[in-house]
Protein backbone atom coordinates (compact mmCIF):
# COMPACT_ATOMS: atom_id res chain seq x y z
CA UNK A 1 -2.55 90.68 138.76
CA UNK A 2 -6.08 91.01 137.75
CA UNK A 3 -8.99 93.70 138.93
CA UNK A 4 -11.42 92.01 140.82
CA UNK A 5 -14.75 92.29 140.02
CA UNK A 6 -16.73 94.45 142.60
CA UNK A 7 -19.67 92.16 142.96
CA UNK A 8 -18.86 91.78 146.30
CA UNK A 9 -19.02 95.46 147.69
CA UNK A 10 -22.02 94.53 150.24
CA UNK A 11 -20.04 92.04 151.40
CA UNK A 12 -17.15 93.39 152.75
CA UNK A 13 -16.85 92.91 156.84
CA UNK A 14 -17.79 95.55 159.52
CA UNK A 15 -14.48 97.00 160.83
CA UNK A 16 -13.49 99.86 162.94
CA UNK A 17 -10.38 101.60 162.29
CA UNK A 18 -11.67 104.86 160.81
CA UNK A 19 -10.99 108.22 162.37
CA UNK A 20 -12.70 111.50 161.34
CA UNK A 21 -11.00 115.02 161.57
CA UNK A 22 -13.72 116.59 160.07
CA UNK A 23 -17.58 116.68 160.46
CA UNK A 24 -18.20 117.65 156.66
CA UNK A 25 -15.91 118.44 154.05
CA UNK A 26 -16.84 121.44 151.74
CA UNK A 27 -18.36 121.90 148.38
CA UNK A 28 -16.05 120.30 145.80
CA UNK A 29 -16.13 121.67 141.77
CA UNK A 30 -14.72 118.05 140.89
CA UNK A 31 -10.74 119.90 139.89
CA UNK A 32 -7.87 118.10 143.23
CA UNK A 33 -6.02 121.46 144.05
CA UNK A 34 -3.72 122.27 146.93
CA UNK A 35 -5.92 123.02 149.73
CA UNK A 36 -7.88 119.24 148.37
CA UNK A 37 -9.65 117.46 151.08
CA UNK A 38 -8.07 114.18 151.32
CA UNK A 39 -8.86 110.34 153.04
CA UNK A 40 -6.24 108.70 153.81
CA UNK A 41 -6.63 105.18 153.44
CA UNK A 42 -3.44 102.24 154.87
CA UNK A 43 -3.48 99.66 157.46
CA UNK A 44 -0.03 101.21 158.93
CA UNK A 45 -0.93 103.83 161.95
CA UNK A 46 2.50 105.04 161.21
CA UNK A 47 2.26 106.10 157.84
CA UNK A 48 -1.01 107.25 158.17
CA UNK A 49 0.21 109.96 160.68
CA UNK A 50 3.25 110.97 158.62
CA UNK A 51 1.55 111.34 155.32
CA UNK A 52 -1.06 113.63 157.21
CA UNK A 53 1.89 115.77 158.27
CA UNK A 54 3.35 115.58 155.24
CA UNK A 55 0.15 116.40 153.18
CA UNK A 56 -0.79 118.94 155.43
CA UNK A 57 2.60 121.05 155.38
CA UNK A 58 2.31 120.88 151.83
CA UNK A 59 -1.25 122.60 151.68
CA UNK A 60 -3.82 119.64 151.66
CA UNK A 61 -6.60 119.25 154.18
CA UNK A 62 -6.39 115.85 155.42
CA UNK A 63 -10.29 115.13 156.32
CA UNK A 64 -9.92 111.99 157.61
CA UNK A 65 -8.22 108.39 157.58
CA UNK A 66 -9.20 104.72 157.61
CA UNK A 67 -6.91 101.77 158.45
CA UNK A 68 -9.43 99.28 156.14
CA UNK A 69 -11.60 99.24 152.95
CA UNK A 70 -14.64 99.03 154.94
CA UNK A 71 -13.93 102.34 156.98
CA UNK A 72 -12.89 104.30 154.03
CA UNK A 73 -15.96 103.83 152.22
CA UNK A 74 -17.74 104.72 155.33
CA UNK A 75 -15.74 107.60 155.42
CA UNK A 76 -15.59 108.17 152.10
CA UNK A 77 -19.38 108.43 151.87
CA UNK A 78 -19.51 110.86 154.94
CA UNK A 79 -17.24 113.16 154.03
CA UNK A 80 -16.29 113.33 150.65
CA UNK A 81 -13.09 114.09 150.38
CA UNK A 82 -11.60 115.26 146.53
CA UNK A 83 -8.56 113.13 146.58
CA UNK A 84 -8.30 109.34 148.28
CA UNK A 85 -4.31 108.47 149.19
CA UNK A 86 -5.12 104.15 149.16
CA UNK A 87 -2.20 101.81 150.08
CA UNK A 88 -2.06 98.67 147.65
CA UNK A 89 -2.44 96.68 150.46
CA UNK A 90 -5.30 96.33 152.67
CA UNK A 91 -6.52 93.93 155.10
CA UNK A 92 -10.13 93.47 154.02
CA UNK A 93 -9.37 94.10 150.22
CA UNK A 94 -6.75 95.51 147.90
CA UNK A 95 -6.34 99.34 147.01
CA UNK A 96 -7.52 98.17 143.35
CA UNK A 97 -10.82 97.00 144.56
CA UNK A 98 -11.16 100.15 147.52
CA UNK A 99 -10.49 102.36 143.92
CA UNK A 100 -12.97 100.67 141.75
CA UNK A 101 -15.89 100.84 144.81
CA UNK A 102 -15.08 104.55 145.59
CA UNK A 103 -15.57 105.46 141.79
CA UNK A 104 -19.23 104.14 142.52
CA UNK A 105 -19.74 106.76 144.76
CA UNK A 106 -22.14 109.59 144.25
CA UNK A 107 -19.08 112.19 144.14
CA UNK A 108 -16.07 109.58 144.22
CA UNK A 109 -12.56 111.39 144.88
CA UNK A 110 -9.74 111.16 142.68
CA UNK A 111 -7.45 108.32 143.98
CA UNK A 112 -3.97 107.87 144.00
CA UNK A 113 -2.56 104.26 145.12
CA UNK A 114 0.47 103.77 146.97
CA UNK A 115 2.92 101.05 148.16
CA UNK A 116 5.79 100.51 150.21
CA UNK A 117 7.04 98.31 147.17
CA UNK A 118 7.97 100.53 143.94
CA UNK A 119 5.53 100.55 141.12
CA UNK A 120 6.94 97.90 138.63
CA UNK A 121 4.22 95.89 137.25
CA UNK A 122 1.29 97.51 138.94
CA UNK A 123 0.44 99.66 135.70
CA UNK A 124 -2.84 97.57 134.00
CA UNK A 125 -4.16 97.03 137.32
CA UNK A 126 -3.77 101.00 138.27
CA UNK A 127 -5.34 102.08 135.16
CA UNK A 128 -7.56 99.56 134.63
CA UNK A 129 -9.55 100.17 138.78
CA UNK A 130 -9.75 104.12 137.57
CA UNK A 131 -6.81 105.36 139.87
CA UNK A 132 -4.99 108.59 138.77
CA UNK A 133 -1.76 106.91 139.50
CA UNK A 134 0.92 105.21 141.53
CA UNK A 135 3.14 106.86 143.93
CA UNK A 136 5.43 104.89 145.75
CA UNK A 137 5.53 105.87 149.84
CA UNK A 138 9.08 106.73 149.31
CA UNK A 139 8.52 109.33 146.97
CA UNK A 140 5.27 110.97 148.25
CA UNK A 141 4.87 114.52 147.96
CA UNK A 142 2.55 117.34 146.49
CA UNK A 143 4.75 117.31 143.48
CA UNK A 144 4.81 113.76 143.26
CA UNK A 145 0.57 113.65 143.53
CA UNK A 146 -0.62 116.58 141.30
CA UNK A 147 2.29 114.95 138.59
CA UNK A 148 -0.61 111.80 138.60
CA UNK A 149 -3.98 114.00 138.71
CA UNK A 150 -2.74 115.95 135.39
């Protein structure tokens, strides 16, 4: 599996699907800490809401989520959250492509992919989109996040 090129970023489809918790998110000094703003970003309603629980026991702010690539870059832009949670796979586009797009942001997050299906494989195309890292849904945690921002 290759990157795709991002020459199509203005043509991605209008969708819905993105809520926002917060109006702004806060003044970021570029480091993903504990207390991080975060976007989630997967197509599953059900894992959105227990990752939010999950990141938000463990100390993150979860600032808002999108169910498509389309809505996180919306939200992405509006918010600007320090660290982007992006499923592998997408709807509109895959987590590789979502990644490359939201490093072309003014102050683009640090992202961290994940995937129902374990990690085997997915290594060029995780480094090579400018993800921190892979976590697989099974294993997400603080621990399991901050081990892929070092």
């Amino acid at each position: 599996m290759r990157l795709a090129s991002v020459s199509g970023f203005g043509s991605l489809p209008r969708r819905g699907g993105a809520s926002r918790t917060a109006a702004e998110s806060e003044a970021s000094d570029n480091s993903v800490r504990v207390g991080a703003s975060v976007l989630i970003v997967d197509d599953h309603a059900g894992f959105r809401a227990h990752a939010r629980r999950l990141l938000e026991f463990e100390g993150y702010r979860v600032v808002g989520e999108a169910a498509d690539s389309t809505s996180a870059l919306e939200v992405a832009r509006a918010l600007e959250p320090e660290l982007a949670l992006v499923d592998v796979h997408l709807p509109d586009a895959n987590g590789f492509e979502l990644t490359a797009w939201l490093g072309t942001l003014p102050d683009p997050p640090a992202v961290v992919l994940t995937s129902s299906r374990d990690g085997a494989g997915l290594e060029t195309c995780v480094s090579e989109c400018g993800a921190r890292g892979f976590v697989p849904k099974s294993e997400l945690s603080r621990e399991a996040i901050e081990e892929q921002l070092r």
